[in-house]
Protein backbone atom coordinates (compact mmCIF):
# COMPACT_ATOMS: atom_id res chain seq x y z
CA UNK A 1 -23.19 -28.38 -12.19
CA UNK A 2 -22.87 -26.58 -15.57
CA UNK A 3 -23.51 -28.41 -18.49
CA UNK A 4 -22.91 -32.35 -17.66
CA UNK A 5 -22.04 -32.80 -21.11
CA UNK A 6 -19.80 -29.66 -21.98
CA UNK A 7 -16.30 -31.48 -21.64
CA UNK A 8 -17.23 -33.75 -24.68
CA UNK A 9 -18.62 -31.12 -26.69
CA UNK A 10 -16.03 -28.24 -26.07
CA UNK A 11 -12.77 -28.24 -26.76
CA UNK A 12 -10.19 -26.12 -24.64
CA UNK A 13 -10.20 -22.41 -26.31
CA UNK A 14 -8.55 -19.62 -24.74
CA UNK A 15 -8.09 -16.23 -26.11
CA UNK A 16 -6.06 -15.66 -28.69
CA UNK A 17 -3.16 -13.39 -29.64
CA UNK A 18 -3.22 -10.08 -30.86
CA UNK A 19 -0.87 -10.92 -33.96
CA UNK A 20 2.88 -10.55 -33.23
CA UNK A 21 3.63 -7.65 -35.95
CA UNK A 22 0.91 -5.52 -34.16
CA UNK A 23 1.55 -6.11 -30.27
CA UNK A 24 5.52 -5.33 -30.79
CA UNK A 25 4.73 -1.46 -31.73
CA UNK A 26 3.03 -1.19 -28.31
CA UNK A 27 3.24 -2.36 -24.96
CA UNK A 28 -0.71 -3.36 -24.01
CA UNK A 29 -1.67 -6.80 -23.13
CA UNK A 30 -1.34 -9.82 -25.99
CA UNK A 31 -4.62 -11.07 -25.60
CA UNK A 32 -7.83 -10.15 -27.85
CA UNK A 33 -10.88 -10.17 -25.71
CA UNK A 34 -13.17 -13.51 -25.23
CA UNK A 35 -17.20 -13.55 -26.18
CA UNK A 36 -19.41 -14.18 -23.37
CA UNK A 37 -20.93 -17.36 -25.54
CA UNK A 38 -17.14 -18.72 -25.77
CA UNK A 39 -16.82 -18.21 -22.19
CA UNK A 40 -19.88 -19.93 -21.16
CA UNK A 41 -18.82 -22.89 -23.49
CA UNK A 42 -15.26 -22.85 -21.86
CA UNK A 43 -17.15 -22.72 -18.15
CA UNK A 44 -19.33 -25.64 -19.28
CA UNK A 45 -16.38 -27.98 -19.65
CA UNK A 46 -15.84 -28.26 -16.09
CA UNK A 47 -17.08 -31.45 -15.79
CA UNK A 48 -18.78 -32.18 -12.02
CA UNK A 49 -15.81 -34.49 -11.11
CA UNK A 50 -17.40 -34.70 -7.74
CA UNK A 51 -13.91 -34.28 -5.66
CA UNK A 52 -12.40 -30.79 -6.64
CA UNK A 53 -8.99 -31.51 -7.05
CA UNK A 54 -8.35 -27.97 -8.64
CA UNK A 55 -9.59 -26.14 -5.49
CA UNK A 56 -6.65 -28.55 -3.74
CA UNK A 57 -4.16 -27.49 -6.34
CA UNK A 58 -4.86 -24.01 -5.95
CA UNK A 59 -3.01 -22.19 -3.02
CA UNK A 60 -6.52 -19.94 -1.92
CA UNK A 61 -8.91 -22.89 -1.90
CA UNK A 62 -10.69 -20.65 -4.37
CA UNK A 63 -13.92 -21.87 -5.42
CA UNK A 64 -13.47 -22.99 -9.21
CA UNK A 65 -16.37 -24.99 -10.02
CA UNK A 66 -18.79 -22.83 -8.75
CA UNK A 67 -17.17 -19.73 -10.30
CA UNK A 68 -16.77 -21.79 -13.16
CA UNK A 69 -20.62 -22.56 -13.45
CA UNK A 70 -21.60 -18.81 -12.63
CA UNK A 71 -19.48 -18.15 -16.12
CA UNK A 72 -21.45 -20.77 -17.87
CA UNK A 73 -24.50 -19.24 -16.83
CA UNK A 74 -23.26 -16.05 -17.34
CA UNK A 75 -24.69 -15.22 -13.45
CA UNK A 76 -21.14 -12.80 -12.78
CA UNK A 77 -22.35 -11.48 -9.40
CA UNK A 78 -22.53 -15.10 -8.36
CA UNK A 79 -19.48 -16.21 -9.65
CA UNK A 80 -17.61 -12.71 -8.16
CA UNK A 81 -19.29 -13.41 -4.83
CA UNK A 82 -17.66 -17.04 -4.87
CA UNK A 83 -14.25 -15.99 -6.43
CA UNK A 84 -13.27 -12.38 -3.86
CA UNK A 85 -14.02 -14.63 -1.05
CA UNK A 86 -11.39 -16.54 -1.51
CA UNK A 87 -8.64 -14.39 -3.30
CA UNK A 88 -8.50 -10.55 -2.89
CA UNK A 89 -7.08 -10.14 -6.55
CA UNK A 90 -8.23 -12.42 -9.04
CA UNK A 91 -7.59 -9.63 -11.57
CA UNK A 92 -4.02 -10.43 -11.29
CA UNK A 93 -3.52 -13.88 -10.87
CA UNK A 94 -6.01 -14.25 -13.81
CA UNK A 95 -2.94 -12.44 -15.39
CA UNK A 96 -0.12 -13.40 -14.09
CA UNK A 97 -0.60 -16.96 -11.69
CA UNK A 98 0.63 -19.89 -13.87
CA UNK A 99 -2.31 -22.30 -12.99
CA UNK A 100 -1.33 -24.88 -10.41
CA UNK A 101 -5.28 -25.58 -10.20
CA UNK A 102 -5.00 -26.69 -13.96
CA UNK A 103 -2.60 -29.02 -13.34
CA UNK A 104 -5.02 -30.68 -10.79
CA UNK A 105 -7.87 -30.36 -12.87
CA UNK A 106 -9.70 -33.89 -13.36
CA UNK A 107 -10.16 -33.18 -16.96
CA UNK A 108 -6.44 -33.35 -17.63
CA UNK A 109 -5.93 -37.03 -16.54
CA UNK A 110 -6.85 -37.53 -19.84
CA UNK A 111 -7.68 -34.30 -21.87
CA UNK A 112 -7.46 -30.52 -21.26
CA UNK A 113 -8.13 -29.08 -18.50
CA UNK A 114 -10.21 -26.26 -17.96
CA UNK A 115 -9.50 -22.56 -18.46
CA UNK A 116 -9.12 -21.74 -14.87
CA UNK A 117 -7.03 -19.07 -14.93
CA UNK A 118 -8.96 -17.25 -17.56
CA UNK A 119 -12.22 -17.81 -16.64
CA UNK A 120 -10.95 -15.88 -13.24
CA UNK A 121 -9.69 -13.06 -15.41
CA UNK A 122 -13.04 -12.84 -16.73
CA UNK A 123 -15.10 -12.94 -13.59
CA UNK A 124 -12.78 -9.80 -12.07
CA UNK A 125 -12.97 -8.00 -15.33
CA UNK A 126 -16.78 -8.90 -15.28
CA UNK A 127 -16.90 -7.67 -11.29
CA UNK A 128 -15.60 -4.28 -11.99
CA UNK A 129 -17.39 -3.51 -15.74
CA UNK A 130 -20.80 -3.66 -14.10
CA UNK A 131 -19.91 -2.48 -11.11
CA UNK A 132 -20.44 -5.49 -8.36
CA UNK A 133 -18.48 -5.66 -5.16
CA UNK A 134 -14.76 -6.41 -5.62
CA UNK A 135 -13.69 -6.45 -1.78
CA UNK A 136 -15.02 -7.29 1.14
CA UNK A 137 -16.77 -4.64 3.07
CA UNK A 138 -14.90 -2.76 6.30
CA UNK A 139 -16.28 -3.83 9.63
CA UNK A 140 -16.65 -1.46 12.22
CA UNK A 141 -13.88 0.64 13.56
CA UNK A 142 -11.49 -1.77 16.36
CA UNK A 143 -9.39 0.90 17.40
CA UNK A 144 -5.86 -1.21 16.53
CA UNK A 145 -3.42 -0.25 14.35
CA UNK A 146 -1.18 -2.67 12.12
CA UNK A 147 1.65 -1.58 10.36
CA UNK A 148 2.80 -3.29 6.84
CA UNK A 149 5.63 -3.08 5.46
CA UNK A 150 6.23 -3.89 1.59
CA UNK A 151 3.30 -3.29 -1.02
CA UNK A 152 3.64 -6.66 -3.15
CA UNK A 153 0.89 -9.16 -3.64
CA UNK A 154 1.59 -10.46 0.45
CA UNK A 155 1.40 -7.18 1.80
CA UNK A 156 -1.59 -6.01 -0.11
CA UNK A 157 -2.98 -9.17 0.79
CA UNK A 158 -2.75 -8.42 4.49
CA UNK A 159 -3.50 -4.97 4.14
CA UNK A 160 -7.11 -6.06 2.47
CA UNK A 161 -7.96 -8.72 4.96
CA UNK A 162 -7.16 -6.59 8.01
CA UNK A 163 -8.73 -3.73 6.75
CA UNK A 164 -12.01 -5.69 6.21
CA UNK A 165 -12.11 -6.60 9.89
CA UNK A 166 -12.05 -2.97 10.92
CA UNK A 167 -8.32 -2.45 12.05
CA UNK A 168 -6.04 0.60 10.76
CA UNK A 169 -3.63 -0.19 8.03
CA UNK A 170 -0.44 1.40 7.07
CA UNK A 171 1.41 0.09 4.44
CA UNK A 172 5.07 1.27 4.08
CA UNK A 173 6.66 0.76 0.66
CA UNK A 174 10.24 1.58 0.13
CA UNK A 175 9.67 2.53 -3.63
CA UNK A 176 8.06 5.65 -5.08
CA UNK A 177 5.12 3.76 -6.42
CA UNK A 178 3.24 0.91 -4.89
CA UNK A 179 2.70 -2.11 -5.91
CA UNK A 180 6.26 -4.33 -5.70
CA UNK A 181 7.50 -6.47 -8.49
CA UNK A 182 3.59 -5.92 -9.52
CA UNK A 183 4.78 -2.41 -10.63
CA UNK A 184 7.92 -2.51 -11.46
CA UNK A 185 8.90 -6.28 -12.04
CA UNK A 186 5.73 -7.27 -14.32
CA UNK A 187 6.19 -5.92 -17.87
CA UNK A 188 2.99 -3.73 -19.16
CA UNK A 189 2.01 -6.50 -22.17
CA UNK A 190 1.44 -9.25 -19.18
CA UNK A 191 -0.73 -6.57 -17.01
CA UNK A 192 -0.89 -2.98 -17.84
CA UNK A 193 -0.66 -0.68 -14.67
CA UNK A 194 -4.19 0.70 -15.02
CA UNK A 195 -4.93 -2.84 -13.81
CA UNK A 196 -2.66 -2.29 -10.05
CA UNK A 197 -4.10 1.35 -10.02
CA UNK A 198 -7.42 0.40 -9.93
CA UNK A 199 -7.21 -2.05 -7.13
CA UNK A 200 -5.26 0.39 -5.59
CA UNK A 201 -8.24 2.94 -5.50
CA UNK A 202 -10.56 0.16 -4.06
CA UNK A 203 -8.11 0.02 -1.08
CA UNK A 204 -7.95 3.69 -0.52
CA UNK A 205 -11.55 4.00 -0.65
CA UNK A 206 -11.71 1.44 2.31
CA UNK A 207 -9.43 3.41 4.67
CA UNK A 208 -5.65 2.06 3.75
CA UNK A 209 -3.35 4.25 3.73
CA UNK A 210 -0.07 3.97 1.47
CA UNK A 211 3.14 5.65 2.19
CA UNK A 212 6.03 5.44 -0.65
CA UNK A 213 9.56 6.10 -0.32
CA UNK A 214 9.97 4.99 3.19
CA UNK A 215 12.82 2.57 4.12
CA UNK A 216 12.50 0.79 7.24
CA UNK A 217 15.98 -0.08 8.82
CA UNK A 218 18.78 1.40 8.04
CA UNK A 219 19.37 5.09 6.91
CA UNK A 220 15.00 5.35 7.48
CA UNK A 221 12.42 4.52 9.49
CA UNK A 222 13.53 2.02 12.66
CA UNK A 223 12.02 -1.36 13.32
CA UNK A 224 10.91 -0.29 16.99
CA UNK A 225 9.67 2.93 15.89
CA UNK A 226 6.85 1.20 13.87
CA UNK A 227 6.65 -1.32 16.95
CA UNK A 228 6.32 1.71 19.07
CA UNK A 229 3.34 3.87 16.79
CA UNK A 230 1.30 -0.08 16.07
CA UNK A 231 -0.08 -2.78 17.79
CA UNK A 232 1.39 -4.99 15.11
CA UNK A 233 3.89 -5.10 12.09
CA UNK A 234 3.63 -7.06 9.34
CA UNK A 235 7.15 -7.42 7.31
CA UNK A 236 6.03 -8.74 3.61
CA UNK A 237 9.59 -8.05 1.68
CA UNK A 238 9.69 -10.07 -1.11
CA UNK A 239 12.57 -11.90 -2.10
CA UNK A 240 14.89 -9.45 -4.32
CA UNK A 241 17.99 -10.37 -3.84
CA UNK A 242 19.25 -11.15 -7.08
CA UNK A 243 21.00 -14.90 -7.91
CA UNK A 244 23.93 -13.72 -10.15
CA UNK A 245 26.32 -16.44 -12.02
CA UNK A 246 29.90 -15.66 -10.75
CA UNK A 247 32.09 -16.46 -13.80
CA UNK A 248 35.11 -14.35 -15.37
CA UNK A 249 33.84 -10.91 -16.99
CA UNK A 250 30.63 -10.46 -14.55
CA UNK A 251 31.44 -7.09 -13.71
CA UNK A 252 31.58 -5.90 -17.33
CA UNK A 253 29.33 -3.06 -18.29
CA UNK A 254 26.42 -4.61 -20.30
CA UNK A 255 25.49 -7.23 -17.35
CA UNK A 256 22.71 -6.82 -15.34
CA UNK A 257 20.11 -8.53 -13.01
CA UNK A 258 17.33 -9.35 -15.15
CA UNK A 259 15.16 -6.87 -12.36
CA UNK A 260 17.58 -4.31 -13.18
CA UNK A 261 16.45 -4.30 -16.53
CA UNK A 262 12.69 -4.71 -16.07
CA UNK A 263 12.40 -2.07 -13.56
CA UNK A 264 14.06 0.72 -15.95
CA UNK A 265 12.02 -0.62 -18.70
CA UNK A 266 8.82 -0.34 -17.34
CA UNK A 267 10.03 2.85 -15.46
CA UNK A 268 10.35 4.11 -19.05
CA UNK A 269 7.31 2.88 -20.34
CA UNK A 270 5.24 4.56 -17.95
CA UNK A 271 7.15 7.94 -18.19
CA UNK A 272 6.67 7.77 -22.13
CA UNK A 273 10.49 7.42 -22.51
CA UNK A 274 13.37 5.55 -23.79
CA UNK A 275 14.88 3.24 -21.05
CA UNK A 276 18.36 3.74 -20.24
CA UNK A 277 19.24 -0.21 -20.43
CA UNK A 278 17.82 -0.63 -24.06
CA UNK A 279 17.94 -3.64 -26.33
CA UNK A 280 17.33 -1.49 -29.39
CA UNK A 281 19.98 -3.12 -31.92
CA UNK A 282 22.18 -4.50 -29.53
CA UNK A 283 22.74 -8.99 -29.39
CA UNK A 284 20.81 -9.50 -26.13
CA UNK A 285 21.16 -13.18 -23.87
CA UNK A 286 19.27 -13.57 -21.20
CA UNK A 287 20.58 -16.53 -18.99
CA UNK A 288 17.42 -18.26 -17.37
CA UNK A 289 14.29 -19.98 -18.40
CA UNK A 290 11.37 -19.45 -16.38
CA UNK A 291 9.12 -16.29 -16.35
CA UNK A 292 11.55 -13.75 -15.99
CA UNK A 293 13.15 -14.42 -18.45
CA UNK A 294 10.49 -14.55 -20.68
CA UNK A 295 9.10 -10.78 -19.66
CA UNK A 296 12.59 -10.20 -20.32
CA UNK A 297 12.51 -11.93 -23.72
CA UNK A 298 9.07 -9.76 -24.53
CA UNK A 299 10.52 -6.62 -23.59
CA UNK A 300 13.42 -6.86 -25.41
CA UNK A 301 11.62 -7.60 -28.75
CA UNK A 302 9.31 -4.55 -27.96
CA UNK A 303 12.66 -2.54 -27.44
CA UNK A 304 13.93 -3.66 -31.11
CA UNK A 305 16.43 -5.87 -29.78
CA UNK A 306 18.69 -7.16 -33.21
CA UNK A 307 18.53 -10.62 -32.13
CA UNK A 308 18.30 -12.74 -29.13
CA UNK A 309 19.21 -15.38 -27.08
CA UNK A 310 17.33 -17.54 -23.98
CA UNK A 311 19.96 -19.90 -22.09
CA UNK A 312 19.19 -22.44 -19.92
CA UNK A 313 21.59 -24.74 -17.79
CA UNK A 314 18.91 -27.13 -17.36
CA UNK A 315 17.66 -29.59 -19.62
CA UNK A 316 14.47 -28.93 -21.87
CA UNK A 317 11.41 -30.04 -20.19
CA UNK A 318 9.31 -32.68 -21.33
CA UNK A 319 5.67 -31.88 -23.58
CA UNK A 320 3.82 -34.45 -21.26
CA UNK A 321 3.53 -35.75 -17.52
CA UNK A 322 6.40 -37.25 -17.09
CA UNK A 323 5.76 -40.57 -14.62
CA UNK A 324 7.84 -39.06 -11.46
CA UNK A 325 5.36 -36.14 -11.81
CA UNK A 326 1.98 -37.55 -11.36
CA UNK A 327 -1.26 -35.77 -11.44
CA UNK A 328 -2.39 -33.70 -9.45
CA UNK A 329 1.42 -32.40 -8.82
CA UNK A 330 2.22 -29.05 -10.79
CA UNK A 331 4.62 -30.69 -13.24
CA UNK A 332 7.62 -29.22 -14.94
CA UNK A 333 6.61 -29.08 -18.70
CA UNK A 334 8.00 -27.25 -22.08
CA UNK A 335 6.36 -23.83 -21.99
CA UNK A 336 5.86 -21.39 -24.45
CA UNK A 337 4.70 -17.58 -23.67
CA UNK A 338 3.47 -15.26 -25.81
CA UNK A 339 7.03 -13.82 -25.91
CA UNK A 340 8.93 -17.52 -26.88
CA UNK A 341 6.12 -16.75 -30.00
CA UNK A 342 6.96 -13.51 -30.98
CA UNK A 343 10.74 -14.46 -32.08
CA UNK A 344 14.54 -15.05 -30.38
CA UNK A 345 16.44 -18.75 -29.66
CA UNK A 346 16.02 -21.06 -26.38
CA UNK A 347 18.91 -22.77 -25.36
CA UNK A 348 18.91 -25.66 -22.90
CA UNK A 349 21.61 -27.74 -21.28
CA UNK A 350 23.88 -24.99 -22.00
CA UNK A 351 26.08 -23.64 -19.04
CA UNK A 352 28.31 -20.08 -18.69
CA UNK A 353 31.53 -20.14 -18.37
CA UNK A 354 32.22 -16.39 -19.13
CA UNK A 355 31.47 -13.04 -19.99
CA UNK A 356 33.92 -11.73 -22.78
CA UNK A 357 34.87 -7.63 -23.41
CA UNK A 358 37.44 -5.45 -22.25
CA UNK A 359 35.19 -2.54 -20.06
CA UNK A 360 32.10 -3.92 -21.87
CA UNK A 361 30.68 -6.68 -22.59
CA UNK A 362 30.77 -8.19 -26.50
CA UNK A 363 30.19 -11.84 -26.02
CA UNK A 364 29.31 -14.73 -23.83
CA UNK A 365 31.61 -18.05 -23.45
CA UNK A 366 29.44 -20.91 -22.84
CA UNK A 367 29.12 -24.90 -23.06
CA UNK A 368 26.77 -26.98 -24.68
CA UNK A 369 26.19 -29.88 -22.90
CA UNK A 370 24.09 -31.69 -24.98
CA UNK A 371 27.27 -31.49 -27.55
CA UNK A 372 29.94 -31.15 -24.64
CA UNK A 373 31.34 -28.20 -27.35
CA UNK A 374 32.18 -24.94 -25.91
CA UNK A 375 30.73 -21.62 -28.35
CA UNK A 376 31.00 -18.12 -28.16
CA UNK A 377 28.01 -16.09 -29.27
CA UNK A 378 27.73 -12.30 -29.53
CA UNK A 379 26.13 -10.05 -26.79
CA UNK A 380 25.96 -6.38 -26.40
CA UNK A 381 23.39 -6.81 -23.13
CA UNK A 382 23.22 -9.78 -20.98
CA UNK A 383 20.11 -9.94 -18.25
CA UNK A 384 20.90 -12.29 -15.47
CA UNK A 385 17.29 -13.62 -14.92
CA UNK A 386 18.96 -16.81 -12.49
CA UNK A 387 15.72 -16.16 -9.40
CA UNK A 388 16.53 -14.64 -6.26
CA UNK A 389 18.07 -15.57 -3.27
CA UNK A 390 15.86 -14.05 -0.45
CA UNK A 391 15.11 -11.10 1.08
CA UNK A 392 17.22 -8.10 2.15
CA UNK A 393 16.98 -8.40 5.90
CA UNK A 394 20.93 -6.70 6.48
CA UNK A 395 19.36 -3.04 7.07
CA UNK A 396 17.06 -4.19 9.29
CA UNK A 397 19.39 -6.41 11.21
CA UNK A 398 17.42 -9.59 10.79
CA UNK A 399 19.99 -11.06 8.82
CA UNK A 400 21.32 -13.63 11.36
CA UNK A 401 20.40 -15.95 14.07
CA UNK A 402 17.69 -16.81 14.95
CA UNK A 403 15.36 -14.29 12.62
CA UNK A 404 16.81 -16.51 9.36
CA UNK A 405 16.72 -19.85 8.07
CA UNK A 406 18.81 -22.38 6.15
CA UNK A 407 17.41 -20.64 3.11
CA UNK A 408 18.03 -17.12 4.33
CA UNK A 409 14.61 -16.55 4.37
CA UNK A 410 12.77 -14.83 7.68
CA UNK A 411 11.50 -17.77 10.01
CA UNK A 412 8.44 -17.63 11.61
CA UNK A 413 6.41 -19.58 13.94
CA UNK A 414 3.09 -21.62 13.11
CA UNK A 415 1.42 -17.94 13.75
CA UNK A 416 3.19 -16.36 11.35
CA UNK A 417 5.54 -14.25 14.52
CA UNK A 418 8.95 -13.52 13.56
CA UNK A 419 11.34 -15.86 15.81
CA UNK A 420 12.15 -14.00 19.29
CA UNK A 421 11.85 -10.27 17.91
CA UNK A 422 12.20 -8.08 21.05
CA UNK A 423 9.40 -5.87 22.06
CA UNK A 424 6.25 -5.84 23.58
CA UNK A 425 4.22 -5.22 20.19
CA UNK A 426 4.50 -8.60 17.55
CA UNK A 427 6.50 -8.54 14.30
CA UNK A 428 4.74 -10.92 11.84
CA UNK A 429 6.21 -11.65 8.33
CA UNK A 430 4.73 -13.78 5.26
CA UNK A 431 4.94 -14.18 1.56
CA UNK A 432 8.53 -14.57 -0.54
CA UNK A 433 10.61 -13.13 2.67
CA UNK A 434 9.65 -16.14 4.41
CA UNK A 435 8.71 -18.97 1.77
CA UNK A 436 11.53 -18.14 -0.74
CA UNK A 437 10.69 -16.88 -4.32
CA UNK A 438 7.61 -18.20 -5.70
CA UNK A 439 4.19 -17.60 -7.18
CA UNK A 440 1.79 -15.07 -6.77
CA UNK A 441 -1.02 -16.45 -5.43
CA UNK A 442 1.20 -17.77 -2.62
CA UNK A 443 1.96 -14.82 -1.77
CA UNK A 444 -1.70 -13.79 -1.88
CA UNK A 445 -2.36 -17.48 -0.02
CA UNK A 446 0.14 -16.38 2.70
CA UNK A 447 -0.47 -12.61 3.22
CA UNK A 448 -4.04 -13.97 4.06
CA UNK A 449 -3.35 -15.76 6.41
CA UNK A 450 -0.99 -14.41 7.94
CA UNK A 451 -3.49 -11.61 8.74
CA UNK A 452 -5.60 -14.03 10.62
CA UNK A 453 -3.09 -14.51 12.65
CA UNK A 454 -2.52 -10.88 13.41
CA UNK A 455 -6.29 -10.24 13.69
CA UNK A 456 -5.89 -13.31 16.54
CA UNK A 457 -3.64 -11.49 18.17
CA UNK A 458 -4.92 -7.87 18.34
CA UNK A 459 -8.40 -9.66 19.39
CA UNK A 460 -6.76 -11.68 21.81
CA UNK A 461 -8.68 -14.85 20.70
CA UNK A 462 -10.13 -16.14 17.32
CA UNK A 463 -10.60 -14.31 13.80
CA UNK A 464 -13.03 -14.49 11.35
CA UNK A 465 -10.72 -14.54 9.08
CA UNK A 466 -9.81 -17.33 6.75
CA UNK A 467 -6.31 -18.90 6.65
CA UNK A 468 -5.85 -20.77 3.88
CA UNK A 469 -1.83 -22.28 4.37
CA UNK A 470 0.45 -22.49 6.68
CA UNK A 471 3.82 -21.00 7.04
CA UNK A 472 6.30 -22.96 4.66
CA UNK A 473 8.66 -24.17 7.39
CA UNK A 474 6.11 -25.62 9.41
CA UNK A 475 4.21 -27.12 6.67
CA UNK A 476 7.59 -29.40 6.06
C-alpha cells in the first residue's frame, strides 16, 4: 500500500495560493496547480492503517486508500476507476466537500492527515485531461421513465445513477440554468462554472435530458401531471429557505439573505457585468460563520468592498480536538478559507440586536458577549448568511401533515417514498429537502441511493445499484 514509509518522510502539502493581490482582480479559482511528484509524495503518506477509518468518515464509502495509492503511483485510470464508482462528482467535492474523511483519517490521531480532498480533485481533473471514463456507462434501454425534479448535487446524483441502469431521466429545474446552489450559490473562485458545464455535457451525452425554467406546483407544472407522464418522481429540492434574524430594522433596504447576494453576484459574473447588490465601497457585515459566509466574505473583497465585517453569535472554535469531540467525529475547529486570508474582521460571541437607518440601512446594533458591551458599527450592506430552514414545499402542497417533519423537512420512508403521497406512480425525495441543510457529498451520498431505491421499484425487485446511507430519519 503506497510507500510504507511516506507518512514519516512527507509532510502534509497542499496547493498553495495564488497570492491575494492577484486573485482579487479576477474571479478564477485560488489555487496554483500541484506537480505530479508532489502529488505522489502527498498520496504516499497514507499510511496502510489497516482499518480505513476515512472511507467510514466519508458519506460515499469512497475508496481513499486505493485512490490514494493510484496517485502515488501516478496509475490515474486506476485510481479514476476506484474513485467514479463510488461518487459521481469527485470534481466537485474535491472543490467544495469540507473533508469529513480527514477528520477520520488515522494519521491525524497524532499528525496530519492526508490530503483527501485534494488528491480527489486531482484524480477527476486527471480523469478528464487524458480522457478516461468519468461515468458509468448506460445499460440497455428499460423502457421506464423517472422524473427529477431539482438539478443540485441530489438530483444530479439520481439522475446519473438511474441513467446508468438504462431508465429515462428528466430532470426539471425551476431556474434558467442547471445546476442548483452549484450554479448560482457557489462563488466562481471556489469552482468556476466551466467545471458544472462540463459534467453537464457528460450527462447529456448519456441520454438525460434537462429542462430549465419549469416550476412544479403552483402557478407550473402539477405534481400528478409528472406522476401521470413517469413511472417515478424523484423530488431533490434543496433546502432554500432562508434563516433570517428577526430584530428591529430587518426590513431596511441594504439587508439581504446571504443567497440573495450570491446568486446576483455570480449572475453578474457570468454575464460580464456589475451586480446589482454590490459591495464596491460600501461597510459590508455579514452575520454568520460557516461557508456562506465566507463565499460571501470572498466575493465581497473581489467586489471592492471598503471594509468588512464577519459576525458570529457563537463562540470561536477551538485550534485542536477538543475531548467531547473525539476522533473519528468531524469536529468543530477554527477555520480559515482562502477568503478569512485575503482581508476583513471575524467576530465571535457577538449577537444582533438591530439593524439601524431610516429607509436604508447605515449601521448594525449588536452585543459583545465576550465584553457584555453593546457597539454600533457601520454598514451600508448586510448579508444574512444564518443557514436555511428547509425546503419550499407550500406550492406543492407538501407543507403539512404527514409529508413534513419536526424539522420541516420532507419525510420519507426507509425507501426513500414520500409519506402517503396519493397516486398510483411513487414520489421519492432525498438530499437537503429531506436531511436538512448540509454537505455536498450527502447530498451526492443520498441522491444515490435514493435511486436504488427507485431502480427497486421500477424493477419490481433488487438493483444493482449501490446505496450507500440511509434516509436521515430512519438512521436516528
Amino acid at each position: 500500500m503506497g510507500k510504507v514509509t511516506g507518512f514519516l518522510e512527507f509532510d502534509r502539502s497542499g496547493p498553495r495560493y495564488r497570492p491575494v493581490p492577484v486573485r482579487l482582480r479576477d474571479w478564477r479559482e485560488v489555487y496554483e496547480p500541484q506537480s505530479d511528484e508532489e502529488l505522489s509524495q502527498q498520496g504516499a503518506r497514507c499510511m496502510d492503517c489497516g482499518i480505513p477509518f476515512c472511507m467510514q468518515g466519508c458519506p460515499l464509502g469512497n475508496r481513499i486508500p486505493v485512490f490514494n495509492d493510484g496517485v502515488f503511483k501516478q496509475q490515474w485510470e486506476r485510481a479514476a476507476s476506484q474513485l467514479f464508482a463510488t461518487n459521481n462528482f469527485p470534481e466537485f467535492t474535491g472543490r467544495l466537500c469540507p473533508a469529513p474523511c480527514e477528520s477520520a483519517c488515522v494519521l491525524a490521531i497524532s499528525s496530519q492527515a492526508v490530503t483527501i480532498e485534494r488528491l480527489e480533485y486531482e484524480v477527476a481533473e486527471h480523469a478528464f485531461a487524458l480522457g478516461l471514463a468519468v461515468s458509468t456507462s448506460s445499460a440497455p434501454e428499460s423502457g421506464r421513465r423517472v422524473a427529477v425534479v431539482g438539478s443540485g448535487p441530489a438530483g444530479l446524483a439520481v439522475a446519473a445513477q438511474l441513467r446508468s441502469v438504462g431508465h429515462a431521466v428528466s430532470v426539471y429545474e425551476r431556474s434558467d440554468q442547471i445546476g442548483g446552489l452549484l450554479r448560482y450559490g457557489i462563488p466562481e473562485f471556489k469552482m468556476e462554472k466551466r467545471v458544472l458545464d462540463r459534467r453537464l455535457e457528460v450527462m447529456r451525452a448519456s441520454g438525460i435530458k434537462f429542462y430549465t425554467n419549469v416550476t412544479v406546483g403552483a402557478g407550473g407544472t402539477p405534481l400528478r401531471d409528472l406522476q401521470r407522464n413517469h413511472d417515478a418522481v424523484v423530488l431533490a429540492l434543496g433546502a432554500t429557505r432562508p434563516r433570517l434574524i428577526p430584530v428591529p430594522g430587518a426590513d431596511l433596504i441594504g439587508v439581504h439573505p446571504a443567497m440573495t447576494y450570491l446568486e446576483a453576484s455570480n449572475r453578474a459574473v457570468t454575464a460580464h457585468e456589475t451586480s446589482p447588490i454590490n459591495a464596491a465601497g460600501q461597510h459590508v457585515i455579514i452575520l454568520g460563520g460557516g461557508d456562506t459566509g465566507a463565499d460571501c466574505l470572498g466575493t465581497a473583497h473581489r467586489q471592492g468592498a471598503l471594509s468588512v465585517h464577519q459576525i458570529e453569535i457563537m463562540d470561536r472554535p477551538p485550534d485542536e480536538r477538543p475531548a467531547d469531540q473525539p476522533w473519528p467525529t468531524m469536529a468543530r475547529l477554527f477555520k480559515t478559507t482562502s477568503a478569512h486570508e485575503e482581508g476583513g474582521d471575524r467576530q465571535f460571541s457577538t449577537e444582533t440586536l438591530a439593524f439601524l437607518g431610516d429607509d436604508r440601512v447605515r449601521a448594525i446594533k449588536l452585543r459583545d458577549h465576550a465584553s457584555d458591551q453593546i457597539v454600533e458599527l457601520p454598514a451600508d450592506l448586510v448579508l444574512i448568511a444564518a443557514g436555511f430552514l428547509g425546503p419550499e414545499l407550500a406550492g406543492l402542497e407538501l407543507d403539512g401533515a404527514p409529508y413534513v417533519n419536526a424539522r420541516s423537512s420532507l419525510a420519507v420512508s426507509d425507501q426513500w417514498r414520500l409519506t402517503s403521497y396519493p397516486g398510483e406512480t411513487p414520489v421519492f425525495a432525498c438530499g437537503d429537502a429531506v436531511r436538512g441543510q448540509s454537505l455536498i457529498v450527502w447530498a451526492i451520498a443520498e441522491g444515490r441511493s435514493c435511486a436504488a431505491a427507485v431502480d427497486t421499484h421500477l424493477r419490481g425487485g433488487a438493483t444493482t445499484l449501490p446505496a450507500p446511507v440511509v434516509p436521515y430519519e430512519v438512521s436516528w
